[in-house]
N, C-alpha and C. Protein backbone atom coordinates (compact mmCIF):
# COMPACT_ATOMS: atom_id res chain seq x y z
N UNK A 1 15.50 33.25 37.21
CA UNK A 1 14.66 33.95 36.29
C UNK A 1 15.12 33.67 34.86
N UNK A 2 14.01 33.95 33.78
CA UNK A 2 14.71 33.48 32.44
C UNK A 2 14.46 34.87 31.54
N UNK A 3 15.47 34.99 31.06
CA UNK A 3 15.90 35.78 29.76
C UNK A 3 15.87 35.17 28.66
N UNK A 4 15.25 36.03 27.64
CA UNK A 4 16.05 36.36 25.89
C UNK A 4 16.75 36.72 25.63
N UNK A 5 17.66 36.72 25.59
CA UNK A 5 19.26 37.40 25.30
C UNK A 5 19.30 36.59 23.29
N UNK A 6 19.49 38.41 23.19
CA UNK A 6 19.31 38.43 21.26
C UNK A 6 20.59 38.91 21.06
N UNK A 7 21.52 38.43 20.75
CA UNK A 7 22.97 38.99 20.33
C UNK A 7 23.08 39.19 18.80
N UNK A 8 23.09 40.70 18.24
CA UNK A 8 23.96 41.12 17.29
C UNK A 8 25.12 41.19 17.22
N UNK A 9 25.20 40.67 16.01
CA UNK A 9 27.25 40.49 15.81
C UNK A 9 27.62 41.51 14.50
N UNK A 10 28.63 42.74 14.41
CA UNK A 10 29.52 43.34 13.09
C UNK A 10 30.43 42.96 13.44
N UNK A 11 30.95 43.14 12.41
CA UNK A 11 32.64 43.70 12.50
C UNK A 11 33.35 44.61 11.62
N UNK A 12 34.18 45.27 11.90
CA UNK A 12 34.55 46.31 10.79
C UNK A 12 35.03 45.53 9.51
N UNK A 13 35.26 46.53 8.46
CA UNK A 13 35.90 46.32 7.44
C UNK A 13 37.28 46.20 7.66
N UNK A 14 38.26 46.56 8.63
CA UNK A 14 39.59 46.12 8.54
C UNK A 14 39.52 44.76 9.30
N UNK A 15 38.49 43.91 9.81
CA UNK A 15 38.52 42.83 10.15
C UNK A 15 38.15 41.84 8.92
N UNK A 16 39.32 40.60 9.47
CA UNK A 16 38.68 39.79 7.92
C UNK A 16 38.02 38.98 8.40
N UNK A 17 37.19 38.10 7.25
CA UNK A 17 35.77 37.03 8.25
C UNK A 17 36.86 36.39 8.78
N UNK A 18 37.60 35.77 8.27
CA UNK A 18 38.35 34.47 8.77
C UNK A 18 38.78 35.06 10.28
N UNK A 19 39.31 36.46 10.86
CA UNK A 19 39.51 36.54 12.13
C UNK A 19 38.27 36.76 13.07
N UNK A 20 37.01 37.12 12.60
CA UNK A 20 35.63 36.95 13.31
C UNK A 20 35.22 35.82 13.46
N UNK A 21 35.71 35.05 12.09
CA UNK A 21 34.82 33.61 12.68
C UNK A 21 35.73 32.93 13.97
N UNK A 22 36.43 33.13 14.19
CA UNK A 22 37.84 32.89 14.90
C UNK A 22 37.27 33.22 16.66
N UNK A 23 37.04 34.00 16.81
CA UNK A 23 36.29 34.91 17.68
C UNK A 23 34.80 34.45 18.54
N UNK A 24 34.08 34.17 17.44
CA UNK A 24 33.03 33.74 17.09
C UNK A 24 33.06 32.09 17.54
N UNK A 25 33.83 31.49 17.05
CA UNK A 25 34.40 29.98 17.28
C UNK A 25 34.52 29.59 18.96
N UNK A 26 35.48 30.90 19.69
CA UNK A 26 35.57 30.70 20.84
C UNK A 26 34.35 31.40 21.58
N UNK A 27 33.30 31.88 21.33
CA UNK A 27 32.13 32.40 22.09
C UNK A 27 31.66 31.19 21.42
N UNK A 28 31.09 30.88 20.72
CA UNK A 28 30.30 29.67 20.71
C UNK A 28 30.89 28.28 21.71
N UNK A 29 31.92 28.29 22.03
CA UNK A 29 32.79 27.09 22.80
C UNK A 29 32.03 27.74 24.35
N UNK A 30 32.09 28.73 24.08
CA UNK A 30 31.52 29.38 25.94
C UNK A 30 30.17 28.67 26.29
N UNK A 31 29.12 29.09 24.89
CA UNK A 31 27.50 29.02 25.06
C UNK A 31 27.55 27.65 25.16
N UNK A 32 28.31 26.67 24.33
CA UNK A 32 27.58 25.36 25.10
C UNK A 32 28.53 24.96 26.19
N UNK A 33 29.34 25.85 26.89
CA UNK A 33 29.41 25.21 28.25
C UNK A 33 28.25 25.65 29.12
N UNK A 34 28.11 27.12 28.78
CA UNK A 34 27.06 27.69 29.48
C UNK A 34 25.56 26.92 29.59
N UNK A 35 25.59 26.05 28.42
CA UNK A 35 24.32 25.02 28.27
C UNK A 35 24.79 24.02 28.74
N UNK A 36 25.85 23.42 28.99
CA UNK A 36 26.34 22.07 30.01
C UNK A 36 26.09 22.73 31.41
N UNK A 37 25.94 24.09 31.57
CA UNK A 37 25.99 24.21 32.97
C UNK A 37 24.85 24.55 33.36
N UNK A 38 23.63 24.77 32.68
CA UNK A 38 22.48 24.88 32.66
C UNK A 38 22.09 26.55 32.59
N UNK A 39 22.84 27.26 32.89
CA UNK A 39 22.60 28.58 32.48
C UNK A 39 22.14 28.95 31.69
N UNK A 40 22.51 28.72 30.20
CA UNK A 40 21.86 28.28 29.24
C UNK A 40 20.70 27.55 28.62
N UNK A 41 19.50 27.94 28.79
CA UNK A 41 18.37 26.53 28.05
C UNK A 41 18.57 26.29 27.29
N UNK A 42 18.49 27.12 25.86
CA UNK A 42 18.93 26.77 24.67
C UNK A 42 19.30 27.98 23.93
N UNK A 43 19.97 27.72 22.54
CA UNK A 43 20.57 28.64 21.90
C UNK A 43 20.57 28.57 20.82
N UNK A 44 20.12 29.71 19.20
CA UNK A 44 19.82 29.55 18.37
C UNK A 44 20.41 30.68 17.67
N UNK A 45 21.07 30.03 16.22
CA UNK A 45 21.55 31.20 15.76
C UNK A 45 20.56 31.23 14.35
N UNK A 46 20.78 32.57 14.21
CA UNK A 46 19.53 32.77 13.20
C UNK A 46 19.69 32.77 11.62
N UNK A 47 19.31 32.09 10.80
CA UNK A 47 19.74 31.70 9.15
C UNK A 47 20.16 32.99 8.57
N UNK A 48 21.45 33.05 8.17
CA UNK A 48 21.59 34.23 6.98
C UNK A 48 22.12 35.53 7.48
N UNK A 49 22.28 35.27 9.09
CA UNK A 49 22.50 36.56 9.79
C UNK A 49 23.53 36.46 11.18
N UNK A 50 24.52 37.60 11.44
CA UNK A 50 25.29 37.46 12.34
C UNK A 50 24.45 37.67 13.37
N UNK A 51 23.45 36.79 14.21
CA UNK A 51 22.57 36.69 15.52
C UNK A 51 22.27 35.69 15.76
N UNK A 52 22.17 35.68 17.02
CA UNK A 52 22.52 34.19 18.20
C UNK A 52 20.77 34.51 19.15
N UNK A 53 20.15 33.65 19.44
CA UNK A 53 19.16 33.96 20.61
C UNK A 53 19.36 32.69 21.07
N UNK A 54 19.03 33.48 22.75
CA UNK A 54 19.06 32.40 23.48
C UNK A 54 18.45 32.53 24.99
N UNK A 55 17.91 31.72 25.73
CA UNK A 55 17.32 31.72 26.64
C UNK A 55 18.12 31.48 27.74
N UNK A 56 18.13 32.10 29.07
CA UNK A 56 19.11 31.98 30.03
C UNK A 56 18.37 31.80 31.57
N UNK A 57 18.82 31.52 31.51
CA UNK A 57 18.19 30.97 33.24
C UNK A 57 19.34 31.37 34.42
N UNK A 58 19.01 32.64 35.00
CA UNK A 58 20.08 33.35 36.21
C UNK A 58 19.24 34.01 37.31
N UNK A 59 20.01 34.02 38.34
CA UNK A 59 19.16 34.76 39.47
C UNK A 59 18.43 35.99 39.58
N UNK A 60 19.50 36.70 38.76
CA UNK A 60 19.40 38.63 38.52
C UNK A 60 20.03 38.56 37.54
N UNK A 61 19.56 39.65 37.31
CA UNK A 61 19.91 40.66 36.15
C UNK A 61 21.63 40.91 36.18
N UNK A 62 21.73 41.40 38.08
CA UNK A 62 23.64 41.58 37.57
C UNK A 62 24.03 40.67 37.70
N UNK A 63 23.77 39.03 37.56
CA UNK A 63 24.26 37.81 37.37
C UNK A 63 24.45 38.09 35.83
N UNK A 64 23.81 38.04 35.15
CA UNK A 64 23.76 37.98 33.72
C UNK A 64 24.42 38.99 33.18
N UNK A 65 24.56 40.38 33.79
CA UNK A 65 24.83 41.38 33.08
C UNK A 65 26.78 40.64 33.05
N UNK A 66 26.92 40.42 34.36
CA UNK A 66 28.67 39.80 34.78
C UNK A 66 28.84 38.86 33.61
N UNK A 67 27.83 38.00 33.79
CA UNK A 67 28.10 36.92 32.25
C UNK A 67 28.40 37.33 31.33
N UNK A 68 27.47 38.39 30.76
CA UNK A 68 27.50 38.47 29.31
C UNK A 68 28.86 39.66 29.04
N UNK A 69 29.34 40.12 29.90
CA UNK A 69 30.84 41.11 30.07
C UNK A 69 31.80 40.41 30.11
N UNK A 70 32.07 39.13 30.63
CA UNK A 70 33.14 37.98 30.62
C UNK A 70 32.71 36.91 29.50
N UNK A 71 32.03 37.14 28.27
CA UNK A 71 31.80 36.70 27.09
C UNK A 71 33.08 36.81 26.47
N UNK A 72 33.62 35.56 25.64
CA UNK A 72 34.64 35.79 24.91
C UNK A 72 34.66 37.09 24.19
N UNK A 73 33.37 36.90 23.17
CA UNK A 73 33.09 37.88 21.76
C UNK A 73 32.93 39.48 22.83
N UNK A 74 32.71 39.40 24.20
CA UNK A 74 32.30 40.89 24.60
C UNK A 74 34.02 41.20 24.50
N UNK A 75 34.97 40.28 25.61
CA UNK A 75 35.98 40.91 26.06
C UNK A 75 37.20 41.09 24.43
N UNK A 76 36.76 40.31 23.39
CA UNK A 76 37.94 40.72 22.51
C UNK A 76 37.07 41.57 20.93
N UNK A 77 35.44 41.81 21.36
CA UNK A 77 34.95 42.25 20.15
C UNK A 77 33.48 43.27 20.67
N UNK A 78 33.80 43.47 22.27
CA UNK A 78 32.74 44.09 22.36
C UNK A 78 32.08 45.14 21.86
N UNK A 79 32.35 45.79 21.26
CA UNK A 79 32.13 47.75 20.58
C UNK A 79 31.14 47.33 19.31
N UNK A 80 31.86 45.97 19.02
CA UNK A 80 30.59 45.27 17.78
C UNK A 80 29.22 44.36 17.96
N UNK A 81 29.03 44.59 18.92
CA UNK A 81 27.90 43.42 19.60
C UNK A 81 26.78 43.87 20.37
N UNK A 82 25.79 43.92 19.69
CA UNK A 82 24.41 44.73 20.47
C UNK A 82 23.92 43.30 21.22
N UNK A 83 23.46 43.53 22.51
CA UNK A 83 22.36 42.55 23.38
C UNK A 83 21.19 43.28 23.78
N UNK A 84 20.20 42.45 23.07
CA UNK A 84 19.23 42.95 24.25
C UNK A 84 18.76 41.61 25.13
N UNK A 85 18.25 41.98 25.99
CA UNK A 85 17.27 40.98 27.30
C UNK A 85 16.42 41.78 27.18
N UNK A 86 15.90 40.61 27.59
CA UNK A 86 14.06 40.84 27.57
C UNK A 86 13.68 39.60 28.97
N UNK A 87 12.57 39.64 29.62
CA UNK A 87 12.72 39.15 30.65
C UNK A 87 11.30 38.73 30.59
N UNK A 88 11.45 36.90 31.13
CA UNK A 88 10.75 35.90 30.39
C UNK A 88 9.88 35.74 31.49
N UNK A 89 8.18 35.26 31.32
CA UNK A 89 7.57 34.97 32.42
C UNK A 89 6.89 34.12 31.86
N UNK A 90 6.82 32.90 32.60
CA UNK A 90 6.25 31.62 31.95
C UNK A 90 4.89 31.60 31.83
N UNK A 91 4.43 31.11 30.44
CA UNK A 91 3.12 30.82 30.25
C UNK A 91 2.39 30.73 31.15
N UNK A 92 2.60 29.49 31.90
CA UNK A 92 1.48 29.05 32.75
C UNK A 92 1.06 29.62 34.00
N UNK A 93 2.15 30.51 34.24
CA UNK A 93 2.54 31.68 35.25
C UNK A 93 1.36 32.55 35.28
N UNK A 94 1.38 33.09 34.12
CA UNK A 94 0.67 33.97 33.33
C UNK A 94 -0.82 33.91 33.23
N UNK A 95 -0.90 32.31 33.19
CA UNK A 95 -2.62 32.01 32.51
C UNK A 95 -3.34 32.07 34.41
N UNK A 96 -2.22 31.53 35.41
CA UNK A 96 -3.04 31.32 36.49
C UNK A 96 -3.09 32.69 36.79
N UNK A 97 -2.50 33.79 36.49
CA UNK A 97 -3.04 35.43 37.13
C UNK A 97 -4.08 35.58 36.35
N UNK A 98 -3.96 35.35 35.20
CA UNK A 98 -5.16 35.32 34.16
C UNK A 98 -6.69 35.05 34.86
N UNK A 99 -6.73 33.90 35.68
CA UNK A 99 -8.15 33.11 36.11
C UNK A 99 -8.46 34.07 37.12
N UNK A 100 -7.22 34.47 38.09
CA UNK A 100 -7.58 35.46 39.06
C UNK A 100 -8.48 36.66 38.85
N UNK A 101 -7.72 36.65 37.54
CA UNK A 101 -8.41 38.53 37.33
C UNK A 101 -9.78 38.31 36.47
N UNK A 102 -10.10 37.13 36.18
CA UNK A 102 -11.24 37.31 35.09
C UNK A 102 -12.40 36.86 35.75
């Protein structure tokens, strides 16, 4: 099944950027293995802002939920990191229930 997974990133004020980007450095090393391993479709971080989207391709939900808990940025920065999923149903999926019902 495929997900949106929208990751918000803070960090406090007693954190300095240089130790977030640090952080940050090794979760990004995760997502493109996670995209070498196909889990990942693709991944986009967004101009001007601490947020990442990305599309995921997993069986279930507690496949993904396990993933995104063994995230670098969850296990050493989680308390700062909003996710949502949203749960993806393909276009064309869509258009053939479409013909059914019309």
């Amino acid at each position: 099944m495929l997900y949106h997974v929208d990751f918000q990133y803070e960090y406090p004020a007693s954190m300095s950027q240089k130790d977030f980007f640090s952080i940050w450095a090794r979760e990004t090393e995760a997502a493109f293995g996670a995209k070498k391993a196909g889990v990942v479709i693709d991944i986009w971080k967004c101009v001007g802002t601490r947020r990442v989207m990305a599309v995921a391709n997993v069986d279930s939900l507690d496949t993904l939920d396990q993933i995104l808990l063994d995230l670098p940025i969850m296990k050493e920065h989680g308390q700062h990191v909003q996710i949502d999923v949203t749960p993806l149903r393909r276009l064309e999926d869509f258009a053939t229930d479409l013909k059914k019902r019309a």
